[in-house]
C-alpha atoms as a PDB file:
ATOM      1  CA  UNK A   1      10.588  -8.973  27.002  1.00  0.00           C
ATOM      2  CA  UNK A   2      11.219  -6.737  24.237  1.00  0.00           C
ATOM      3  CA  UNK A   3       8.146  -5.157  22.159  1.00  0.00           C
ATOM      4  CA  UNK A   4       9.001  -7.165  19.304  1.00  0.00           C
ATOM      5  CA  UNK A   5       8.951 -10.466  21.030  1.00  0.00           C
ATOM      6  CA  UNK A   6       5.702  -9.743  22.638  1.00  0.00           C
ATOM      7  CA  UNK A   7       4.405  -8.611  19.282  1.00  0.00           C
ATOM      8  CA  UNK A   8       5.632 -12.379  17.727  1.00  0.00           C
ATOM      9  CA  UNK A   9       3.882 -14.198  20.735  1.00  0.00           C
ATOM     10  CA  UNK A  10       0.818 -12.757  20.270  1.00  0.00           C
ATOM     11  CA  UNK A  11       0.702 -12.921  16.561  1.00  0.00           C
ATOM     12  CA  UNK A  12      -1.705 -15.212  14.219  1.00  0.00           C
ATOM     13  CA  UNK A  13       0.487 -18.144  12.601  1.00  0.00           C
ATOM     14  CA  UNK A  14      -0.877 -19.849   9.223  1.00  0.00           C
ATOM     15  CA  UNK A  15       0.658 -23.444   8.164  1.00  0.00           C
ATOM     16  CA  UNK A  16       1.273 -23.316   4.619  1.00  0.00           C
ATOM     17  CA  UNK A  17      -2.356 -25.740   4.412  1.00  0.00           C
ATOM     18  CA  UNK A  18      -4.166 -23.303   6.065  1.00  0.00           C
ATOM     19  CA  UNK A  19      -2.706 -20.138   3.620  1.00  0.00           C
ATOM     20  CA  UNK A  20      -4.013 -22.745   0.896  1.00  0.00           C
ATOM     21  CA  UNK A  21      -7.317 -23.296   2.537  1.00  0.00           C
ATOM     22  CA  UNK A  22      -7.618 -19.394   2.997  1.00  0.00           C
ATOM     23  CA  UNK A  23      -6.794 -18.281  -0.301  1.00  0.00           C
ATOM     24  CA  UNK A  24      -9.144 -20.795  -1.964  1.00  0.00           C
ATOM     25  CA  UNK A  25     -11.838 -19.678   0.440  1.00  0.00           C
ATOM     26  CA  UNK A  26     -10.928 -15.957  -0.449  1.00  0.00           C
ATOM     27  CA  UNK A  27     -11.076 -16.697  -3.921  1.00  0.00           C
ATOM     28  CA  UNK A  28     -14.650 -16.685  -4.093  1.00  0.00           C
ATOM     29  CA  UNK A  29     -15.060 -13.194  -2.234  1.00  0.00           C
ATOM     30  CA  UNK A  30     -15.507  -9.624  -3.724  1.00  0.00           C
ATOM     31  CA  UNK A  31     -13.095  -7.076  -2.863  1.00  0.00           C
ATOM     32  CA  UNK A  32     -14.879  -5.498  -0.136  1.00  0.00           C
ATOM     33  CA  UNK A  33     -15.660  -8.973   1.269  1.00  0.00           C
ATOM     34  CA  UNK A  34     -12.254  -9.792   1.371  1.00  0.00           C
ATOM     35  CA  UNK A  35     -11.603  -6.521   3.559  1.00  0.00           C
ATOM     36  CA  UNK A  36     -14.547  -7.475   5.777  1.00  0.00           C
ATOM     37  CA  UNK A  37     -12.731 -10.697   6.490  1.00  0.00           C
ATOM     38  CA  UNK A  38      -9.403  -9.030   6.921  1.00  0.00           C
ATOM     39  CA  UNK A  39     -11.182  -7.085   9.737  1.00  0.00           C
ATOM     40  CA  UNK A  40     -12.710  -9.302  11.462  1.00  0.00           C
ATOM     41  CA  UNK A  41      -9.833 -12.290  11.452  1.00  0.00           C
ATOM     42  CA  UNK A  42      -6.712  -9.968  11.446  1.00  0.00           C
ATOM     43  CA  UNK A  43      -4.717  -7.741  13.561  1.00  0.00           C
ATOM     44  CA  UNK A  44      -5.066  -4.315  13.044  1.00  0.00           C
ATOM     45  CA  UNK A  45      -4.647  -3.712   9.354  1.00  0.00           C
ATOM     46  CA  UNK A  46      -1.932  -1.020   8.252  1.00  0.00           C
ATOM     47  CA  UNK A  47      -1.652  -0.182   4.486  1.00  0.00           C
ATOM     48  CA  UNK A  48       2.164   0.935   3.451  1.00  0.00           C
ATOM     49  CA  UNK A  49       1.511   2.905   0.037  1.00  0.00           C
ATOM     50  CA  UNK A  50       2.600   5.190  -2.282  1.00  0.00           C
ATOM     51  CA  UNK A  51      -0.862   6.036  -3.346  1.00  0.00           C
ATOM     52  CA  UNK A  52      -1.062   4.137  -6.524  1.00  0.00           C
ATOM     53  CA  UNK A  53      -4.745   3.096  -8.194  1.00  0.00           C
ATOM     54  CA  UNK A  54      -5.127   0.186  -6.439  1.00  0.00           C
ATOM     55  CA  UNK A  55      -4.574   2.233  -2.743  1.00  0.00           C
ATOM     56  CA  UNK A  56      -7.241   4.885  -4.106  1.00  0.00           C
ATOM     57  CA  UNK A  57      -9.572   1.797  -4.676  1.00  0.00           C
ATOM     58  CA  UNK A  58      -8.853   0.262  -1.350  1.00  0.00           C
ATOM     59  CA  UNK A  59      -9.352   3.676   0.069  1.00  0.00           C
ATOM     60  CA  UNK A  60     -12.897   3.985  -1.410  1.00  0.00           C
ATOM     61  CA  UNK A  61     -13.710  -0.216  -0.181  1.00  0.00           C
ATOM     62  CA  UNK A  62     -12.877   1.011   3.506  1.00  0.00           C
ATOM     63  CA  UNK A  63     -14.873   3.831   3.702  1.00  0.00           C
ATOM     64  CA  UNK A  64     -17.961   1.761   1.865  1.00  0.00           C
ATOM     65  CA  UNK A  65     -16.808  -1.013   4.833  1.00  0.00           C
ATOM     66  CA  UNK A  66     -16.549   1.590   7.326  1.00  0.00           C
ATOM     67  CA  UNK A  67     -20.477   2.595   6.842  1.00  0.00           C
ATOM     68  CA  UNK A  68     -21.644  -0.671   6.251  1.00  0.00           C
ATOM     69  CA  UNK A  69     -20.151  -1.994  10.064  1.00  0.00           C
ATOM     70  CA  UNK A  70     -21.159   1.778  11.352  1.00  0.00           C
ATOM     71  CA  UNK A  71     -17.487   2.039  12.400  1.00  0.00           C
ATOM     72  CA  UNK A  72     -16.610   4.780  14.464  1.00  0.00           C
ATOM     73  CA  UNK A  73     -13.401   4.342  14.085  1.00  0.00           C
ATOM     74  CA  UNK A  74     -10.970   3.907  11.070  1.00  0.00           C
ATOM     75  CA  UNK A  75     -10.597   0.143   9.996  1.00  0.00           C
ATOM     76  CA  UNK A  76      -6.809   0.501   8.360  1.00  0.00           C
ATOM     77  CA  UNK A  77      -3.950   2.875   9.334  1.00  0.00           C
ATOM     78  CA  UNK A  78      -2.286   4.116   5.856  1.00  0.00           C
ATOM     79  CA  UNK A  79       1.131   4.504   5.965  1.00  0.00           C
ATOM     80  CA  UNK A  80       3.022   7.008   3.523  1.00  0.00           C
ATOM     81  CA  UNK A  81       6.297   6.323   2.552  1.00  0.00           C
ATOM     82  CA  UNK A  82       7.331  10.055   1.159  1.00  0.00           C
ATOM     83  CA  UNK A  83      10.373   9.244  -0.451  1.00  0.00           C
ATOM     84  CA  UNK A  84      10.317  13.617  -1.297  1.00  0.00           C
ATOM     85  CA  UNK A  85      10.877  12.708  -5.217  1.00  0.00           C
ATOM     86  CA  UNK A  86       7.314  11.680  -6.149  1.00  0.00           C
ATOM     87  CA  UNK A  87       5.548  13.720  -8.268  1.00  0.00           C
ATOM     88  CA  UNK A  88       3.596  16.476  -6.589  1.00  0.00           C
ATOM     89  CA  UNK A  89       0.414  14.937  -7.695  1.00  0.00           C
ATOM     90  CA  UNK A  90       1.073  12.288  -5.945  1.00  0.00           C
ATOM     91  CA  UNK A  91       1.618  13.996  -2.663  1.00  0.00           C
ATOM     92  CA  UNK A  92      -1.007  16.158  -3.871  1.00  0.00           C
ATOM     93  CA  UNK A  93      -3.249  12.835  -4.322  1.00  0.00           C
ATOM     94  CA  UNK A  94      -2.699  11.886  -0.451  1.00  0.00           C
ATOM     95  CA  UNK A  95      -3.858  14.849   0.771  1.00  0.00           C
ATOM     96  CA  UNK A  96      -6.999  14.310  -1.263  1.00  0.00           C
ATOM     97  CA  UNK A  97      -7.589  11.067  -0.278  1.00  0.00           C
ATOM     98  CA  UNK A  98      -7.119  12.186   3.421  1.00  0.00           C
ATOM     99  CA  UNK A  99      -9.575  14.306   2.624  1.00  0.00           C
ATOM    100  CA  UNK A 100     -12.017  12.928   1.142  1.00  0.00           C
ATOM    101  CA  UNK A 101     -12.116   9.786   3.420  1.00  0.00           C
ATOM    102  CA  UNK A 102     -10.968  11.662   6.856  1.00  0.00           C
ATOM    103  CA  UNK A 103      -7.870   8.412   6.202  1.00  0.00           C
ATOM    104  CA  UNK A 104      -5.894   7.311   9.390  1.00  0.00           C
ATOM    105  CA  UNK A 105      -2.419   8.777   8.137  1.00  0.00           C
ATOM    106  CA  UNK A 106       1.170   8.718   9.114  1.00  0.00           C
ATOM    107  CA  UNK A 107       3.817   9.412   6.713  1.00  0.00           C
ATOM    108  CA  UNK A 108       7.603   8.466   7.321  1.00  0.00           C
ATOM    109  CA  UNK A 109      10.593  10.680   5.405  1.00  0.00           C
ATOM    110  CA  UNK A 110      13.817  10.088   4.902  1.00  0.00           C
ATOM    111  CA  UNK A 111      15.897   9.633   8.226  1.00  0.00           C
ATOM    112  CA  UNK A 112      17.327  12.955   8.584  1.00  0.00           C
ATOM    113  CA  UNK A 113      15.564  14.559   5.726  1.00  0.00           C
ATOM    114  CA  UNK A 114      11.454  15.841   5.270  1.00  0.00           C
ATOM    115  CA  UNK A 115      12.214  18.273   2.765  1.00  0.00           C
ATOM    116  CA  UNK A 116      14.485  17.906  -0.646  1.00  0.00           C
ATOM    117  CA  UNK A 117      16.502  20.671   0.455  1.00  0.00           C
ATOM    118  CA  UNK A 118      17.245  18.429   3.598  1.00  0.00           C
ATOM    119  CA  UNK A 119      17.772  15.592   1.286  1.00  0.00           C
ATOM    120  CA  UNK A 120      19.991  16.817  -0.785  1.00  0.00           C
ATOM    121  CA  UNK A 121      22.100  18.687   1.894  1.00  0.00           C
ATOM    122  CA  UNK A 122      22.769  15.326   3.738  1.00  0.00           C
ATOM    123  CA  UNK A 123      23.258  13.482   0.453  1.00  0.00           C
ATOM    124  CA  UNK A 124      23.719  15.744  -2.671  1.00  0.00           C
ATOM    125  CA  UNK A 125      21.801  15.820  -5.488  1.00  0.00           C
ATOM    126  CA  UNK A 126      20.426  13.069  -8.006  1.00  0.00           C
ATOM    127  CA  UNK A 127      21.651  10.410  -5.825  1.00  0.00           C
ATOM    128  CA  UNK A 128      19.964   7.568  -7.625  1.00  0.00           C
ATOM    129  CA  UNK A 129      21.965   8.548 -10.494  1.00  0.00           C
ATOM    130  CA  UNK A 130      25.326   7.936  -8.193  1.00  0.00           C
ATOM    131  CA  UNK A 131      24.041   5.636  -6.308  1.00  0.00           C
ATOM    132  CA  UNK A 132      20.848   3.375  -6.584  1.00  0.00           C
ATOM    133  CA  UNK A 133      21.499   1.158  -3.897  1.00  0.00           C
ATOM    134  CA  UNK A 134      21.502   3.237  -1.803  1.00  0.00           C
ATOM    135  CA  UNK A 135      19.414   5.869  -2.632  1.00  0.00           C
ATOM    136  CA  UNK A 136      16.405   3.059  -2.554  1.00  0.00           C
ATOM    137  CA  UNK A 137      17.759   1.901   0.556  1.00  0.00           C
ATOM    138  CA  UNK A 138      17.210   5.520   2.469  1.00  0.00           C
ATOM    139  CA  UNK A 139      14.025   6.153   0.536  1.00  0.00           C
ATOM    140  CA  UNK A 140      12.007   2.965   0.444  1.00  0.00           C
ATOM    141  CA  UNK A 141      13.563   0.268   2.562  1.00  0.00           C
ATOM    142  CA  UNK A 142      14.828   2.067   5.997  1.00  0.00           C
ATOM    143  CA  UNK A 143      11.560   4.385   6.109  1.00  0.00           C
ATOM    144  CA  UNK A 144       9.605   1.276   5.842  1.00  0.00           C
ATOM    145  CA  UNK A 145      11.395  -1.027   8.368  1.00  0.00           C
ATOM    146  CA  UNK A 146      11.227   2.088  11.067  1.00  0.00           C
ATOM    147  CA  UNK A 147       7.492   2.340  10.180  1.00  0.00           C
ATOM    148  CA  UNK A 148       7.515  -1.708  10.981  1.00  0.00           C
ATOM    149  CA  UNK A 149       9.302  -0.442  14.135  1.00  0.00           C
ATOM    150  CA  UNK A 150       7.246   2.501  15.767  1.00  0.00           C
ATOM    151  CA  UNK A 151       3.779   0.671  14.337  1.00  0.00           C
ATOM    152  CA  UNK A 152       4.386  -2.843  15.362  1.00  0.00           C
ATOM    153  CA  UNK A 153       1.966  -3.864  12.654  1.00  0.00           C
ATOM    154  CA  UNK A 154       1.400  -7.279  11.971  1.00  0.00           C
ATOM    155  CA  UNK A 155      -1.200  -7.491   9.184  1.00  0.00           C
ATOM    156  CA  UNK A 156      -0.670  -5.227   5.678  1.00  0.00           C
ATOM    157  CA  UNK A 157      -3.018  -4.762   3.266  1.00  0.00           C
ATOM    158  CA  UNK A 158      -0.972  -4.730  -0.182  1.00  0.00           C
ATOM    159  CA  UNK A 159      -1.585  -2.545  -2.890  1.00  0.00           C
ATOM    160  CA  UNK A 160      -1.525  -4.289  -5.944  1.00  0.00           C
ATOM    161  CA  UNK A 161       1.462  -5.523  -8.575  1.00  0.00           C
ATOM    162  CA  UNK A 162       0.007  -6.012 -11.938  1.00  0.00           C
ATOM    163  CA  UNK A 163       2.000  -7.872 -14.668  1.00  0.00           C
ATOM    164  CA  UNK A 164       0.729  -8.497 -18.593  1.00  0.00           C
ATOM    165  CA  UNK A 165      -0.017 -11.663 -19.574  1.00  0.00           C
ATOM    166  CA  UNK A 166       0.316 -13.186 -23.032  1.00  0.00           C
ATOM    167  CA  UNK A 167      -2.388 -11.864 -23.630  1.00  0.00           C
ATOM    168  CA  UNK A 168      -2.123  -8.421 -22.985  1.00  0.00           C
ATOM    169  CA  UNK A 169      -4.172  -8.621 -19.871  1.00  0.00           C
ATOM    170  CA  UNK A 170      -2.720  -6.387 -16.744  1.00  0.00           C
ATOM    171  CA  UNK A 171      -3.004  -9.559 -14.226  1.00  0.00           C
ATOM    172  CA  UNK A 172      -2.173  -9.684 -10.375  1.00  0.00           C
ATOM    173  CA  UNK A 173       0.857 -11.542  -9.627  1.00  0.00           C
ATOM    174  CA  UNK A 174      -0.111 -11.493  -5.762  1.00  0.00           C
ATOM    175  CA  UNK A 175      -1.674 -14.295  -3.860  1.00  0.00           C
ATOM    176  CA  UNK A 176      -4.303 -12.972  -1.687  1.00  0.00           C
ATOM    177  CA  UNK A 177      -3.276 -13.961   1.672  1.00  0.00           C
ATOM    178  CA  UNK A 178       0.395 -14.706   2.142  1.00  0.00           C
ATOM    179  CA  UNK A 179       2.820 -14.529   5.370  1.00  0.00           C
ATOM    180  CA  UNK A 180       6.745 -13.117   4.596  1.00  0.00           C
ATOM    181  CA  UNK A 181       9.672 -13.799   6.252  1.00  0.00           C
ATOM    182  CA  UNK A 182       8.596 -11.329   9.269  1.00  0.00           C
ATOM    183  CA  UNK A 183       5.595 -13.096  10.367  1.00  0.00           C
ATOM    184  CA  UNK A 184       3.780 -10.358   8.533  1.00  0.00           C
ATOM    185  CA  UNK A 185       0.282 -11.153   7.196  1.00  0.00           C
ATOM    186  CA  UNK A 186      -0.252  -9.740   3.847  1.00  0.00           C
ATOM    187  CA  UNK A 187      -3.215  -9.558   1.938  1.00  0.00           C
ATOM    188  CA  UNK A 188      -4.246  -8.541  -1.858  1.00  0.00           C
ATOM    189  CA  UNK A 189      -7.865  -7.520  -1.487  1.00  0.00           C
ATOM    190  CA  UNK A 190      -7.677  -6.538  -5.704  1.00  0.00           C
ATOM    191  CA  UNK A 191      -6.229 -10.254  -6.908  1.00  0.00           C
ATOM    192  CA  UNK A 192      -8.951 -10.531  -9.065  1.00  0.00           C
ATOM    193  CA  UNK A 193      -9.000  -6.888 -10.504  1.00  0.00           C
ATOM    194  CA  UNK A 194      -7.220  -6.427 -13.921  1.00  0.00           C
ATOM    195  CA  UNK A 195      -5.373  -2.663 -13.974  1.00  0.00           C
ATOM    196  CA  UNK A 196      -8.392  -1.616 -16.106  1.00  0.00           C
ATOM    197  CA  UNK A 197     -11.131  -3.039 -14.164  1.00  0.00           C
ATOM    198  CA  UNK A 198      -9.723  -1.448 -11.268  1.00  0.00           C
ATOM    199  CA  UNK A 199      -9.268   1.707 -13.028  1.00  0.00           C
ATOM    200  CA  UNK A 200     -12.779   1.784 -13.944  1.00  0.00           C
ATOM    201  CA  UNK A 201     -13.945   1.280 -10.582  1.00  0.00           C
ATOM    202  CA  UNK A 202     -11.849   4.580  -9.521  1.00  0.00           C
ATOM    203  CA  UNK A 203     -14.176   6.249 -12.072  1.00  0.00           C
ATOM    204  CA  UNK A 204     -16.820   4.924 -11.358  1.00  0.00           C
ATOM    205  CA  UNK A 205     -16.948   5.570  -7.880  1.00  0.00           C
ATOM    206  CA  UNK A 206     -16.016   9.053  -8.106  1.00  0.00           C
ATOM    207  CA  UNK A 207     -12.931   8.230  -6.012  1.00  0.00           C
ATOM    208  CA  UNK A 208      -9.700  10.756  -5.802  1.00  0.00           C
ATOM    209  CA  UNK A 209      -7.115   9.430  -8.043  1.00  0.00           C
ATOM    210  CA  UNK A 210      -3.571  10.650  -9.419  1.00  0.00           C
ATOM    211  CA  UNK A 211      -4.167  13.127 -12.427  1.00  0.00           C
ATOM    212  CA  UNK A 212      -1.375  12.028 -14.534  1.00  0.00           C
ATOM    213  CA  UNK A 213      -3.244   8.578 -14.975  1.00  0.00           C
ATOM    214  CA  UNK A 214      -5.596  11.049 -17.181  1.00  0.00           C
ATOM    215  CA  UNK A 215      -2.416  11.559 -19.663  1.00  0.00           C
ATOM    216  CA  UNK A 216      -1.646   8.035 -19.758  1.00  0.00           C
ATOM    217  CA  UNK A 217       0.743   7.096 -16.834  1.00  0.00           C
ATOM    218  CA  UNK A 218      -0.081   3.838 -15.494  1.00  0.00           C
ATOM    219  CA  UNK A 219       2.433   2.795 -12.597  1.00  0.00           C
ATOM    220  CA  UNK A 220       3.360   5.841 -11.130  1.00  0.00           C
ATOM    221  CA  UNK A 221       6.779   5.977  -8.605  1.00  0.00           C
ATOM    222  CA  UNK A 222       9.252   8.509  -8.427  1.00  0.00           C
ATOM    223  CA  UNK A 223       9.182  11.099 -10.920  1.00  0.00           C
ATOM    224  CA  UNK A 224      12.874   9.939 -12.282  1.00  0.00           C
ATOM    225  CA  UNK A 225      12.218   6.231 -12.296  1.00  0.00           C
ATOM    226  CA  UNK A 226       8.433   6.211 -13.460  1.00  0.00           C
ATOM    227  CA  UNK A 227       7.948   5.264 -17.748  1.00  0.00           C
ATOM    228  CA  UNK A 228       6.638   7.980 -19.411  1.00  0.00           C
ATOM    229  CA  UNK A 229       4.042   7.685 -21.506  1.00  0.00           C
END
């Protein structure tokens, strides 16, 4: 029986009434609460990021979490996806955060490639100029399937995916608990938290956060593909 396989048996299976059940029940929850919940009714919780706000806000729950269970242990395994063309704050930012919160961290390259000089010696330069596809295919999608692969995970928690409403508001567009085509359990602890109230939380808190959000970036990814301010 293959790892996989053994992983499926053993996994937690929602009906689509009980995701509805869930998700009205985790409606009524805080952020933190929600995480308490994920810990206690979920498989070991892994957290794929690119260290956006919402991950540095997550970052800061766990920790809070962490003291308030007296955990010995890390409660969520962070995941970096280092695609080696995000802005050195950003890589900057996860070594902060690792930091500052002693985080549970693996990071997955390129195959082939942890450097740009690697990268671009395998693959030439600018490659999502001549080719997107692929380019986001050997820097997003194949690192994160072989992290799915050596991890096993079988619960996420999701960083958050904000969209503008009519009006003007920076919204979730997440449900909080939802299952994808894997089997894997995903869940949105910051549904409820608008960009900004998020953002102020960051502040708030103190926490570690990306220094180009102080010169108005908002959604940061790679430095060629992220809008400039």
């Amino acid at each position: 029986q293959s790892a996989h396989s053994s992983r499926r048996d053993s996994a937690i299976h929602y009906s689509p009434s009980e995701l509805q059940a869930l998700n009205g029940y985790l409606k009524t929850l805080e952020p933190i609460e929600i995480l308490d919940w994920a810990v206690d009714h979920l498989p070991a919780l892994h957290l794929i990021t690119v260290f956006d706000l919402s991950s540095c806000a997550i970052a800061s729950l766990f920790s809070k979490l962490s003291k308030r269970r007296n955990s010995s242990r890390p409660l969520v395994k962070f995941l970096f996806i280092d695609t080696l063309h995000q802005f050195p704050q950003t890589t900057q930012l996860a070594q902060r955060l690792t930091d500052h919160y002693s985080l549970d961290l693996q990071t997955f390259y390129p195959l082939g490639a942890n450097t740009v000089a690697e990268f671009e010696m395998l693959l030439g330069p600018k490659l999502w100029e001549t080719d997107s596809a692929i380019y986001n295919y050997i820097t997003k999608v194949e690192p994160t399937r072989r992290a799915f692969e050596e991890v096993g995970f079988q619960a996420v928690v999701k960083e958050n995916i904000w969209t503008t409403d009519l009006q003007g508001r920076n919204q979730s567009r997440l449900p909080i608990l939802e299952v994808d085509d894997t089997g894997v359990i995903k869940i949105n602890p910051l549904n409820k938290w608008t960009w900004e109230e998020t953002w102020s939380y960051v502040k708030a808190e103190s926490v570690p956060y990306n220094s180009l959000l102080d010169i108005g970036y908002r959604q940061i990814n790679d430095f060629h593909s992220t809008k400039i301010p």
